[in-house]
PDB file of N, CA and C in Angstrom:
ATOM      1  N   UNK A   1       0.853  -1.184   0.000  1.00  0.00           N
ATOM      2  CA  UNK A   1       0.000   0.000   0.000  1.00  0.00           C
ATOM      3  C   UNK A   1       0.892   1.238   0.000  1.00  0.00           C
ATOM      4  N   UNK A   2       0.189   2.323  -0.507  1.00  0.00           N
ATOM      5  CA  UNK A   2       1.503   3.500  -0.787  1.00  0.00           C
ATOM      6  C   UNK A   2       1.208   4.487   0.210  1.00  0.00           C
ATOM      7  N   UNK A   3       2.324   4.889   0.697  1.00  0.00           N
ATOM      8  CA  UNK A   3       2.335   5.656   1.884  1.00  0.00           C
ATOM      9  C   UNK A   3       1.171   6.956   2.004  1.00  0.00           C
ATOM     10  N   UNK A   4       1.083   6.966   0.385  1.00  0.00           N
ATOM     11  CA  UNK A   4      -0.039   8.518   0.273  1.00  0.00           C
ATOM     12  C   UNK A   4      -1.001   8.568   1.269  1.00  0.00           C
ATOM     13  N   UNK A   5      -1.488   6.874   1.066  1.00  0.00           N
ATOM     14  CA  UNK A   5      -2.951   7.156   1.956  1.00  0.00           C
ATOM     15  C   UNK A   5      -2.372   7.452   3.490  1.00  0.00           C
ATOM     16  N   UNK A   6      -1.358   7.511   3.897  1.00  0.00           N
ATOM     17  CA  UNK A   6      -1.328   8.477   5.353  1.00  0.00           C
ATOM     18  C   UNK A   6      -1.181   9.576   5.662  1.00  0.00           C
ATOM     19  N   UNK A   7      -1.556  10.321   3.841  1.00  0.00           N
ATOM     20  CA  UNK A   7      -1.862  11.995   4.243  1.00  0.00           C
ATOM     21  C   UNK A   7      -3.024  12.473   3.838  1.00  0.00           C
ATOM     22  N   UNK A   8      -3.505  13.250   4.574  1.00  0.00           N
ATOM     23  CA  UNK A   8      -4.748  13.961   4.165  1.00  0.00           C
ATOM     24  C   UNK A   8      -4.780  14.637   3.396  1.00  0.00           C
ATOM     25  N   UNK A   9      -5.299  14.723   3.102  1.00  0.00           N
ATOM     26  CA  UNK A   9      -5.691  15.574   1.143  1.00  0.00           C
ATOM     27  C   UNK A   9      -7.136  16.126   1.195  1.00  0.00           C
ATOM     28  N   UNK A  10      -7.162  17.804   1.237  1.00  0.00           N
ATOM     29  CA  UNK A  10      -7.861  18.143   1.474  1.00  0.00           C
ATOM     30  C   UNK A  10      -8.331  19.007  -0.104  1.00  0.00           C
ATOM     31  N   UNK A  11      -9.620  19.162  -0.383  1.00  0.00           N
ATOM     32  CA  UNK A  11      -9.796  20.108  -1.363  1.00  0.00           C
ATOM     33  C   UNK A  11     -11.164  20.922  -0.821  1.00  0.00           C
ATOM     34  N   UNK A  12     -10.639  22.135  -1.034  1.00  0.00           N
ATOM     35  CA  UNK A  12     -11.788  23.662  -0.557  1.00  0.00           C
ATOM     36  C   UNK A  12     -12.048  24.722  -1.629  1.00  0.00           C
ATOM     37  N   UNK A  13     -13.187  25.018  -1.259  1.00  0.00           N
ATOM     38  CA  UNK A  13     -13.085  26.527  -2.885  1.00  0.00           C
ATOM     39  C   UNK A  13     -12.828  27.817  -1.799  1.00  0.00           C
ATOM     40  N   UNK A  14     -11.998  28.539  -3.030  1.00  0.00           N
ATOM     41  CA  UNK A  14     -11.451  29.514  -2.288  1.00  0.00           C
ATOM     42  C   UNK A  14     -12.014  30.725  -3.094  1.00  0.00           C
ATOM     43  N   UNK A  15     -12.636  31.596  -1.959  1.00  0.00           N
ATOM     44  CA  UNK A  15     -13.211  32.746  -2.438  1.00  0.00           C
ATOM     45  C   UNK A  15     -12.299  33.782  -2.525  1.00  0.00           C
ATOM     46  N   UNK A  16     -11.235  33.804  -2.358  1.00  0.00           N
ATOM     47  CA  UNK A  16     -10.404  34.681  -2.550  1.00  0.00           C
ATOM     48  C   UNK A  16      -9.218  34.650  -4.784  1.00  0.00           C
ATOM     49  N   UNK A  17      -9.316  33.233  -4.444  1.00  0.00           N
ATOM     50  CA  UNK A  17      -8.864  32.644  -5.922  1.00  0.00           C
ATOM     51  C   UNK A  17     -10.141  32.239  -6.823  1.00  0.00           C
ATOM     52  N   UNK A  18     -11.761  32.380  -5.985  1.00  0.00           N
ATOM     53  CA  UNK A  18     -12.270  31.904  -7.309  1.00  0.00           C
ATOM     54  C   UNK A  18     -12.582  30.724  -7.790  1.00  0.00           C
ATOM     55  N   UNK A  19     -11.791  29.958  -7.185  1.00  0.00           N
ATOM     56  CA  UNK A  19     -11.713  27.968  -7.410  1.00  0.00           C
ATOM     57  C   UNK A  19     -11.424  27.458  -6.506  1.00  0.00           C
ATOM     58  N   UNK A  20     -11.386  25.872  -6.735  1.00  0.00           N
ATOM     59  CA  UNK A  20     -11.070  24.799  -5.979  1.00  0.00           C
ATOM     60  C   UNK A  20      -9.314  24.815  -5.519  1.00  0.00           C
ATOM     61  N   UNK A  21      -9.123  24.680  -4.355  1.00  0.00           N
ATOM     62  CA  UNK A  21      -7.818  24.357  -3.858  1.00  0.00           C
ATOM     63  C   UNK A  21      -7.452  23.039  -3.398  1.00  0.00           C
ATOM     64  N   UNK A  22      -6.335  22.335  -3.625  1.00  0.00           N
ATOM     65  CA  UNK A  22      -6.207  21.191  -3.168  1.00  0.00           C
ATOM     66  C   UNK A  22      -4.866  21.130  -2.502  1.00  0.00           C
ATOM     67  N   UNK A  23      -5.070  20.764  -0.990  1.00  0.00           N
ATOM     68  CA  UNK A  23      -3.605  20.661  -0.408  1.00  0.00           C
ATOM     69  C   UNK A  23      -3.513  19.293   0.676  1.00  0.00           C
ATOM     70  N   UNK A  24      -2.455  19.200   0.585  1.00  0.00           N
ATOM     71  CA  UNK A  24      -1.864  18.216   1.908  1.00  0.00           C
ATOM     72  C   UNK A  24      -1.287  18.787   2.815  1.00  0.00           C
ATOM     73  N   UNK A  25      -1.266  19.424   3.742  1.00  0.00           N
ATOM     74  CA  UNK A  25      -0.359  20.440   4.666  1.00  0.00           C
ATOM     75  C   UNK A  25       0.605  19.563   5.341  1.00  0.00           C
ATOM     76  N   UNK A  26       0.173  17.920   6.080  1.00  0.00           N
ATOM     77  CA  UNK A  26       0.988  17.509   6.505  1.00  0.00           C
ATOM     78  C   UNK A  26       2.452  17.215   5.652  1.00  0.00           C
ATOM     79  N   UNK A  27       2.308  16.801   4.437  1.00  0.00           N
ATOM     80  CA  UNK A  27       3.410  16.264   3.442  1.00  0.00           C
ATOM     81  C   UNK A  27       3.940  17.570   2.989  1.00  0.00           C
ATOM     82  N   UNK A  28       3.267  18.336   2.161  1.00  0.00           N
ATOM     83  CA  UNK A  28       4.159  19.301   1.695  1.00  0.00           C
ATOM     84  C   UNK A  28       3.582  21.010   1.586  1.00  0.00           C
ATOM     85  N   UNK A  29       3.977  21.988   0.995  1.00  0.00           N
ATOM     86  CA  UNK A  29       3.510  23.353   1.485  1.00  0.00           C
ATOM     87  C   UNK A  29       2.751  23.675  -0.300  1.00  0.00           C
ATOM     88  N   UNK A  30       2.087  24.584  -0.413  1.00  0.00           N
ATOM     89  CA  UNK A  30       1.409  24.469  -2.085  1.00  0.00           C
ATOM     90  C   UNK A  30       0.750  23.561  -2.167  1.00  0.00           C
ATOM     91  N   UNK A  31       0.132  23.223  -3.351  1.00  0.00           N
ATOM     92  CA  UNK A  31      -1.150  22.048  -4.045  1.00  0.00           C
ATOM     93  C   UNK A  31      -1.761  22.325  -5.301  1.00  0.00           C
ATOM     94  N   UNK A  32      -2.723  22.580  -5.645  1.00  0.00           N
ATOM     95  CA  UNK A  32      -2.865  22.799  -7.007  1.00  0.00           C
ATOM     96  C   UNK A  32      -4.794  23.420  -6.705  1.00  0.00           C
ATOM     97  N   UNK A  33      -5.217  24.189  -7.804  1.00  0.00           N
ATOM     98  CA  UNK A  33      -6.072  24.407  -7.966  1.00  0.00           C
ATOM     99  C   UNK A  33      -7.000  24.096  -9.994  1.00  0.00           C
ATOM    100  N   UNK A  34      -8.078  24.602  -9.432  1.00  0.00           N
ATOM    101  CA  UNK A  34      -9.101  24.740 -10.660  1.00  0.00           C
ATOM    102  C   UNK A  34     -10.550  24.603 -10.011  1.00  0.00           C
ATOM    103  N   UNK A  35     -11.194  24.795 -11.858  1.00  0.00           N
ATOM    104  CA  UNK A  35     -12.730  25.075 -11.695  1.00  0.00           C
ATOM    105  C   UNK A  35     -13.466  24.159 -11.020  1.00  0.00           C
ATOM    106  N   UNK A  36     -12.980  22.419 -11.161  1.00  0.00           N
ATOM    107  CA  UNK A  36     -13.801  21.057 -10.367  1.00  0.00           C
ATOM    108  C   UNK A  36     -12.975  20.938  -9.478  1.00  0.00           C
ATOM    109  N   UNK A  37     -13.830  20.648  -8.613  1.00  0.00           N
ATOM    110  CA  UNK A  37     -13.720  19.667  -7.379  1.00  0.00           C
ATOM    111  C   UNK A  37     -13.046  18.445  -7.477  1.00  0.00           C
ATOM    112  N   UNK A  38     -13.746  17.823  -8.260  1.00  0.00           N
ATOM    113  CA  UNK A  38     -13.279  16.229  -8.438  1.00  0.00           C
ATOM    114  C   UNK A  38     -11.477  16.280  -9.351  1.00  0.00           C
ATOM    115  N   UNK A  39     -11.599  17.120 -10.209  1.00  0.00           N
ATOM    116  CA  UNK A  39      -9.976  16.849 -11.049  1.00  0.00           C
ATOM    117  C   UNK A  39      -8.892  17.373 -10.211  1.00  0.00           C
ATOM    118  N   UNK A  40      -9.325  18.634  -9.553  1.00  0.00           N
ATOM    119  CA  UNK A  40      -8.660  19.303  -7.793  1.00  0.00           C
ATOM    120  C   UNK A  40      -8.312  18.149  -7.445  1.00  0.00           C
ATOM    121  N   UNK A  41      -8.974  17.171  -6.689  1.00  0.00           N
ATOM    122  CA  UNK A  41      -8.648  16.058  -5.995  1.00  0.00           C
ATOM    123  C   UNK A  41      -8.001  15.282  -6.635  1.00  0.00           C
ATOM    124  N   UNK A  42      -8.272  14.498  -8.042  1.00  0.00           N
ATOM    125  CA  UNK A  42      -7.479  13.640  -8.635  1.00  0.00           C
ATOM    126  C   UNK A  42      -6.566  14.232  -8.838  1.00  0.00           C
ATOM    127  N   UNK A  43      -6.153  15.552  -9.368  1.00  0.00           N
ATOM    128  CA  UNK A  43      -4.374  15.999  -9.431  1.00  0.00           C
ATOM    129  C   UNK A  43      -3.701  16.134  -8.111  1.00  0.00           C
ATOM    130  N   UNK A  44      -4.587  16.480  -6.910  1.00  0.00           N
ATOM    131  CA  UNK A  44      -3.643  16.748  -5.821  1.00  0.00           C
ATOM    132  C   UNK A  44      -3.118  15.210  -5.675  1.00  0.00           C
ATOM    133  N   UNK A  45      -4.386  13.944  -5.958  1.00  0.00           N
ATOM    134  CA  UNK A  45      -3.811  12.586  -5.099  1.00  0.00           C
ATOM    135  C   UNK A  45      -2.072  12.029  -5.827  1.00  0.00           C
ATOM    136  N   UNK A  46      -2.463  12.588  -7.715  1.00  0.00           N
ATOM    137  CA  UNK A  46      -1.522  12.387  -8.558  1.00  0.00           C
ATOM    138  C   UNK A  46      -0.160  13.153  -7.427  1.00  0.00           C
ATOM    139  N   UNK A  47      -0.172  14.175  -7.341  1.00  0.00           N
ATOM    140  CA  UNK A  47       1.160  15.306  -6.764  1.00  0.00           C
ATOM    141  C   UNK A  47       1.377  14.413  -5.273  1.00  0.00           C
ATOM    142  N   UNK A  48       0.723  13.845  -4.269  1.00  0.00           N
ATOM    143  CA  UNK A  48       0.658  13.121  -3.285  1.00  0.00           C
ATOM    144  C   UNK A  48       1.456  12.325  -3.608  1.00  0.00           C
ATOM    145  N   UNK A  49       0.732  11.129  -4.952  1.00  0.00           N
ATOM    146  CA  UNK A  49       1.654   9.560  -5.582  1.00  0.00           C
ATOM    147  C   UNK A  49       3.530  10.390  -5.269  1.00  0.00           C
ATOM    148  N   UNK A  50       3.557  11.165  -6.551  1.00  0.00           N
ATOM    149  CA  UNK A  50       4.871  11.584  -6.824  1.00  0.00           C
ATOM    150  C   UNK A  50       5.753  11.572  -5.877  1.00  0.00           C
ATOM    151  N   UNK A  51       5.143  13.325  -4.864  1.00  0.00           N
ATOM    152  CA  UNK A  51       5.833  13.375  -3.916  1.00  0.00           C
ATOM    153  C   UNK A  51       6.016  11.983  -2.673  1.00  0.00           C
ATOM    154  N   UNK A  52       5.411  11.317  -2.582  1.00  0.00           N
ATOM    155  CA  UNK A  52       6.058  10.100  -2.246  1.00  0.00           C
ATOM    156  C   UNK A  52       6.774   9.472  -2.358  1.00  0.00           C
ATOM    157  N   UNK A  53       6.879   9.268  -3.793  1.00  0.00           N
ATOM    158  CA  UNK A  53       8.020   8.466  -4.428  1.00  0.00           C
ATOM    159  C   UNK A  53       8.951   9.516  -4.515  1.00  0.00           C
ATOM    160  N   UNK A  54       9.278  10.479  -4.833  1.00  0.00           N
ATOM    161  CA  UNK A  54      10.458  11.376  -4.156  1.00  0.00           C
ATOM    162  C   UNK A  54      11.071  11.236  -3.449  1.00  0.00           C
ATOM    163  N   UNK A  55      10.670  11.171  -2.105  1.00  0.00           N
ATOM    164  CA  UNK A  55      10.778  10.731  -0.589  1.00  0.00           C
ATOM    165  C   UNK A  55      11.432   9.909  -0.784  1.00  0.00           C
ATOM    166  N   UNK A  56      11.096   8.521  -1.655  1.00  0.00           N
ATOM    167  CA  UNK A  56      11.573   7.453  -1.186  1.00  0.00           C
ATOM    168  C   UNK A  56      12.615   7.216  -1.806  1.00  0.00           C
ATOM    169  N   UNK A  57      12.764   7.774  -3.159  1.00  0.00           N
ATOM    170  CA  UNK A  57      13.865   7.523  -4.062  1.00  0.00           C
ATOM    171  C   UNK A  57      15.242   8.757  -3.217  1.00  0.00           C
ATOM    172  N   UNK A  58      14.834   9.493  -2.846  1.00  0.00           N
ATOM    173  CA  UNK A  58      15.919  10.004  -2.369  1.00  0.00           C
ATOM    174  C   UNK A  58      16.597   9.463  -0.402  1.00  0.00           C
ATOM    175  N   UNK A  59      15.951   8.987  -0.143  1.00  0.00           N
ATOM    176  CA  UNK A  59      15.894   8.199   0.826  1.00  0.00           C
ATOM    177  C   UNK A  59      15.752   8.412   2.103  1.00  0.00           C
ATOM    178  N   UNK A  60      14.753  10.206   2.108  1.00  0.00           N
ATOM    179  CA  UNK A  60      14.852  11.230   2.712  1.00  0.00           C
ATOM    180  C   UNK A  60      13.462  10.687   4.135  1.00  0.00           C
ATOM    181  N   UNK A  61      14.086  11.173   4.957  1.00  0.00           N
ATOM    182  CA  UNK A  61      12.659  10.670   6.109  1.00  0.00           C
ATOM    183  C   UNK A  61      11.476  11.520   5.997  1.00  0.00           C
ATOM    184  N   UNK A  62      10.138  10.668   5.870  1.00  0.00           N
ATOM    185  CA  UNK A  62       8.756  11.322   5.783  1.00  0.00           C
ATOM    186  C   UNK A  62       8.212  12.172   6.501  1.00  0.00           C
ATOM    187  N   UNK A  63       7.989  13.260   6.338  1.00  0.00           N
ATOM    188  CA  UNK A  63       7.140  13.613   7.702  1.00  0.00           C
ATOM    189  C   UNK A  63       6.188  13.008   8.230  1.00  0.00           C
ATOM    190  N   UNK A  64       5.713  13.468   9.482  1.00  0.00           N
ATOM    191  CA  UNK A  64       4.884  12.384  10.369  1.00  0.00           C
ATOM    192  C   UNK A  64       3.153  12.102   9.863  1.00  0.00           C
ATOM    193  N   UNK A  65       3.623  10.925   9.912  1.00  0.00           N
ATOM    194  CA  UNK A  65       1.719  10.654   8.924  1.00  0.00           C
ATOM    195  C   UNK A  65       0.757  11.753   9.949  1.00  0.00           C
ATOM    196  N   UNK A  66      -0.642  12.102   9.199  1.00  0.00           N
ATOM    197  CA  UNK A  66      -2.016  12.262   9.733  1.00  0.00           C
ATOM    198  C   UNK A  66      -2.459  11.037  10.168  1.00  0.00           C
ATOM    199  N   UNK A  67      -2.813  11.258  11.481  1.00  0.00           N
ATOM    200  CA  UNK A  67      -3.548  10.178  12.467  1.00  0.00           C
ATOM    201  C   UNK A  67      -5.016   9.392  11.417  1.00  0.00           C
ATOM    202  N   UNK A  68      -4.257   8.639  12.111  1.00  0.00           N
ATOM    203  CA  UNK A  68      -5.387   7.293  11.279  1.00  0.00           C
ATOM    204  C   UNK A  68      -6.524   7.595  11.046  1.00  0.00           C
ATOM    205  N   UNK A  69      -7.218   8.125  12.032  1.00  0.00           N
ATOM    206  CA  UNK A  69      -8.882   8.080  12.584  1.00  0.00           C
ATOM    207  C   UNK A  69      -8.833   9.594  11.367  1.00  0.00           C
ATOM    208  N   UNK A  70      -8.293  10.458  11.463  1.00  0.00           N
ATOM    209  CA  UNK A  70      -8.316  11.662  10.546  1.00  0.00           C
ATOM    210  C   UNK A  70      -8.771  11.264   9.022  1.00  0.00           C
ATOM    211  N   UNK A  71      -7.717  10.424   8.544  1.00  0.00           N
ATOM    212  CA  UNK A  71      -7.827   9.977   7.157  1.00  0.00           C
ATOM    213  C   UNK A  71      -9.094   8.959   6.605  1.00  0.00           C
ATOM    214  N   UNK A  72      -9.613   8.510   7.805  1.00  0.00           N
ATOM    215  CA  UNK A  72     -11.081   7.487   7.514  1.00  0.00           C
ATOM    216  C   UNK A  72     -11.496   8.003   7.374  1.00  0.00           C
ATOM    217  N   UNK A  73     -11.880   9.619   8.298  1.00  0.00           N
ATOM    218  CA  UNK A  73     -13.091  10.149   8.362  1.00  0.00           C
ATOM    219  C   UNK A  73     -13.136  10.642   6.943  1.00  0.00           C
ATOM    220  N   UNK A  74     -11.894  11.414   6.289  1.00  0.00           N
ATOM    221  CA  UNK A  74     -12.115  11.915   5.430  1.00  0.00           C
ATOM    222  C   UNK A  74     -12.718  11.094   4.307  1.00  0.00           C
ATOM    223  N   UNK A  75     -12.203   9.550   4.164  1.00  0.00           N
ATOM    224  CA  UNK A  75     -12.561   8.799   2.969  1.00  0.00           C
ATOM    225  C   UNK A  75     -13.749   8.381   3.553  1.00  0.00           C
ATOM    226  N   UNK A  76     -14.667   8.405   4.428  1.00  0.00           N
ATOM    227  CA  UNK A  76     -15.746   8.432   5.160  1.00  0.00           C
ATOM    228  C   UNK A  76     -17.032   9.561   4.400  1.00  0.00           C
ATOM    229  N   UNK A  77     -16.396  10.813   4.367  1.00  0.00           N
ATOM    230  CA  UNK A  77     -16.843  11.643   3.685  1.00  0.00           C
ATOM    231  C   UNK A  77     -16.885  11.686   2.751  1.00  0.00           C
ATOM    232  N   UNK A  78     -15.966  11.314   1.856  1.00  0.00           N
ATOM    233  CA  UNK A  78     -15.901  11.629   0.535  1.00  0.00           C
ATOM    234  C   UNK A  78     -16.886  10.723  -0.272  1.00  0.00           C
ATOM    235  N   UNK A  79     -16.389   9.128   0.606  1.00  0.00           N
ATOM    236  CA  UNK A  79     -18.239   8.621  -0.054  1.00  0.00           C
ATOM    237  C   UNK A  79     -19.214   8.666   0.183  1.00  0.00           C
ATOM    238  N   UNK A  80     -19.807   9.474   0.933  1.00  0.00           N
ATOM    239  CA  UNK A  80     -21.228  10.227   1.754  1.00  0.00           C
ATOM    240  C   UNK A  80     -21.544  10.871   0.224  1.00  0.00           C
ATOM    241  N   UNK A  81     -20.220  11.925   0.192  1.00  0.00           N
ATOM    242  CA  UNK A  81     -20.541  12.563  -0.985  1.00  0.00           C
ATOM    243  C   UNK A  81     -20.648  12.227  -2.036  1.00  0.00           C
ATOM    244  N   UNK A  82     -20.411  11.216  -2.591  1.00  0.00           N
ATOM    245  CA  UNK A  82     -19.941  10.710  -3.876  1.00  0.00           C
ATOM    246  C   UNK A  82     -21.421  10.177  -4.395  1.00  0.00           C
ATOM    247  N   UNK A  83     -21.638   9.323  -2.857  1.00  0.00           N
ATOM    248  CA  UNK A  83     -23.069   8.616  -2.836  1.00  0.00           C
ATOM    249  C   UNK A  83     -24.197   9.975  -3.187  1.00  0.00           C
ATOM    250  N   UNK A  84     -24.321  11.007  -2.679  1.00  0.00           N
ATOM    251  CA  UNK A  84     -24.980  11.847  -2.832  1.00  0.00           C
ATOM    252  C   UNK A  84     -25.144  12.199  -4.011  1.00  0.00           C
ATOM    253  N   UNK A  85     -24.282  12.921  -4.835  1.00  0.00           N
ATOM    254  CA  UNK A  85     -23.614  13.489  -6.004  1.00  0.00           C
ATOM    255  C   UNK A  85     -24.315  12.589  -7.185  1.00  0.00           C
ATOM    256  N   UNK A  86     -24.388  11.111  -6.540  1.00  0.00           N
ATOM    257  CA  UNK A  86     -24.903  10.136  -7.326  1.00  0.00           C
ATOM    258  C   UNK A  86     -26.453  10.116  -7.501  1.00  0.00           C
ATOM    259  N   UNK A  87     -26.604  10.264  -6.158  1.00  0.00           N
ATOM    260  CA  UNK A  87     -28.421  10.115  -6.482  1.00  0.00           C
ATOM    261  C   UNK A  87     -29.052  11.551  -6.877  1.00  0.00           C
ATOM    262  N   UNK A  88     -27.864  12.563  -7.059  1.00  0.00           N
ATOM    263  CA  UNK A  88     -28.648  13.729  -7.559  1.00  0.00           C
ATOM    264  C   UNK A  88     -28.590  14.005  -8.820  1.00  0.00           C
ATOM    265  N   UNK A  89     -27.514  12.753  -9.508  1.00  0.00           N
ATOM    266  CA  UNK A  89     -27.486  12.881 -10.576  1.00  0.00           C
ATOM    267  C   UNK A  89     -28.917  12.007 -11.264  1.00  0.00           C
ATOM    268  N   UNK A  90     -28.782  10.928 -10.600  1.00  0.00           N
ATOM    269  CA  UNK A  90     -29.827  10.277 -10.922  1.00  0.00           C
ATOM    270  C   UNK A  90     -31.061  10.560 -10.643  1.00  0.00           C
ATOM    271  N   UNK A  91     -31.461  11.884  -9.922  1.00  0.00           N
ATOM    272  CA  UNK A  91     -32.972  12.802 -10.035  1.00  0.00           C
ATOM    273  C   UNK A  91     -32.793  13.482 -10.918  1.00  0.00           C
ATOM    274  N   UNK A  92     -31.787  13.874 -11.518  1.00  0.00           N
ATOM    275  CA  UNK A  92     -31.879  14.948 -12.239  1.00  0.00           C
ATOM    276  C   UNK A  92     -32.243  14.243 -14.017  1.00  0.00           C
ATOM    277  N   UNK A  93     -31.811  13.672 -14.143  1.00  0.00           N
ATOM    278  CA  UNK A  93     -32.215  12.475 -15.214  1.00  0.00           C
ATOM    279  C   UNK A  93     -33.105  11.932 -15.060  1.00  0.00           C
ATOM    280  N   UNK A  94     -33.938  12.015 -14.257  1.00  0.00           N
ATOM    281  CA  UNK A  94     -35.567  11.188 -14.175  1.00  0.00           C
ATOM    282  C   UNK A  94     -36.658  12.224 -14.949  1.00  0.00           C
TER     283      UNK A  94
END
């Protein structure tokens, strides 16, 4: 399993930029933005993969994971939402 999943990965819209922000604060400083939510997240998890393997190829020590219970909740949430997102797609098509 790849170390990513022991950082949190957060994505927020920022009213100051206009768009979606996506960061990890524990792993590294910056993240990436845009107009979706969802590609926010898939590029930050992509920049997460990398910077991992960075880490490891240089043989540099990790910073300290996000607590366990932190990172469920979040993937906890995210399929609350996902599930949601789903059945509103599927009213909206009825």
């Amino acid at each position: 399993m790849s170390r990513s999943r022991d950082y949190m990965k957060i994505v927020k819209w920022s009213y100051e930029d206009n768009c979606y922000v996506g960061i990890a604060p524990s792993l590294f400083t910056g993240g990436c933005d845009g107009p979706n939510e969802e590609e926010v997240f898939a590029e930050l998890c992509v920049i997460v993969d990398e910077w991992v393997e960075f880490i490891e190829k240089e043989g540099s020590p990790f910073p300290p994971a996000d607590p366990p219970h932190i990172v469920d909740v979040i993937d906890l949430i995210k399929g609350r939402h996902a599930d949601v997102r789903q059945r509103n797609l599927a009213d909206a098509a009825e």
